[in-house]
Protein backbone atom coordinates (compact mmCIF):
# COMPACT_ATOMS: atom_id res chain seq x y z
CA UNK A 1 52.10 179.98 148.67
CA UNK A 2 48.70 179.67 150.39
CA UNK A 3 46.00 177.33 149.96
CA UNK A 4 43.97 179.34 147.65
CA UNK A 5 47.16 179.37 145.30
CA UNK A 6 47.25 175.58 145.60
CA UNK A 7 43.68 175.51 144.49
CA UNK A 8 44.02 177.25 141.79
CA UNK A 9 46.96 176.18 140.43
CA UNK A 10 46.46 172.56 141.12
CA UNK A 11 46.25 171.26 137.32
CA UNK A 12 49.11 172.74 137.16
CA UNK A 13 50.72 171.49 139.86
CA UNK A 14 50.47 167.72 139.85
CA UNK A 15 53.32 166.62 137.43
CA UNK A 16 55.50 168.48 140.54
CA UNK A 17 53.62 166.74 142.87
CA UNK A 18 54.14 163.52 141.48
CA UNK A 19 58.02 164.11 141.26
CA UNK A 20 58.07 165.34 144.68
CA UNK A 21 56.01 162.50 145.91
CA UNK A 22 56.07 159.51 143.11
CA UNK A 23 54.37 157.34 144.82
CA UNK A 24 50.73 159.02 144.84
CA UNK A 25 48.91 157.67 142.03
CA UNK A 26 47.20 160.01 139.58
CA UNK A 27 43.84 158.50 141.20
CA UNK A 28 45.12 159.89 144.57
CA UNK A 29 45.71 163.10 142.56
CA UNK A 30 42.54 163.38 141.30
CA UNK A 31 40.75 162.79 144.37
CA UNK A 32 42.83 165.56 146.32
CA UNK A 33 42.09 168.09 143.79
CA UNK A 34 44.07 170.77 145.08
CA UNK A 35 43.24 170.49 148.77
CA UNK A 36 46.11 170.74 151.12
CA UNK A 37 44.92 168.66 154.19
CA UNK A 38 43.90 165.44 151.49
CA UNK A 39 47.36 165.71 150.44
CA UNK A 40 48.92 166.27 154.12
CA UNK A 41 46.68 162.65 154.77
CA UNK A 42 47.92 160.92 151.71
CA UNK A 43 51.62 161.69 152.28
CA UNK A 44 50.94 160.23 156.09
CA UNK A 45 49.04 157.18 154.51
CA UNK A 46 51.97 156.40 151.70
CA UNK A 47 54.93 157.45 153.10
CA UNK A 48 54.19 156.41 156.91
CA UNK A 49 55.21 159.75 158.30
CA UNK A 50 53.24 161.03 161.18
CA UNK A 51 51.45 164.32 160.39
CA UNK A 52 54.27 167.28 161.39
CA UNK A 53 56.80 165.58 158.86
CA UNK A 54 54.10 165.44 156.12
CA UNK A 55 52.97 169.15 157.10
CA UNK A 56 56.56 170.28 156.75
CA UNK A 57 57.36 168.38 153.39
CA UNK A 58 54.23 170.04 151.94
CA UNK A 59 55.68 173.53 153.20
CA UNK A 60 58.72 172.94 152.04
CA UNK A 61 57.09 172.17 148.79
CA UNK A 62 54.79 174.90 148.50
CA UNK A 63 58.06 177.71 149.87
CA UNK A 64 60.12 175.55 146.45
CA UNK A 65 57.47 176.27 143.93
CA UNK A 66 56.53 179.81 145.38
CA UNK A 67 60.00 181.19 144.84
């Protein structure tokens, strides 16, 4: 799943994304709209993870909801 998919899927998307990551607020969900590096930042900024464990949490994300 690319970006692009992301994008256009992202209404979609957000009731997974808050499961995955509950503590993102809806706000936070709004304001990412889809965009894979604002959500990359706000997993760093919520979770405290440094940027190669958010990147791979998002992939492994993206690799669950392509299949």
């Amino acid at each position: 799943m690319n970006n692009d998919i992301i994008q256009g899927k992202w209404k979609q998307l957000t009731g997974e994304v808050q499961k995955h990551w509950g503590k993102l607020t809806d706000d936070q969900l709004a304001e990412i709209d889809g965009d894979r590096e604002k959500l990359i930042g706000q997993i760093q900024e919520n979770y405290g993870v440094v940027r190669d464990e958010a990147e791979e949490q998002v992939k492994q994300f993206e690799d669950k909801m392509a299949a």
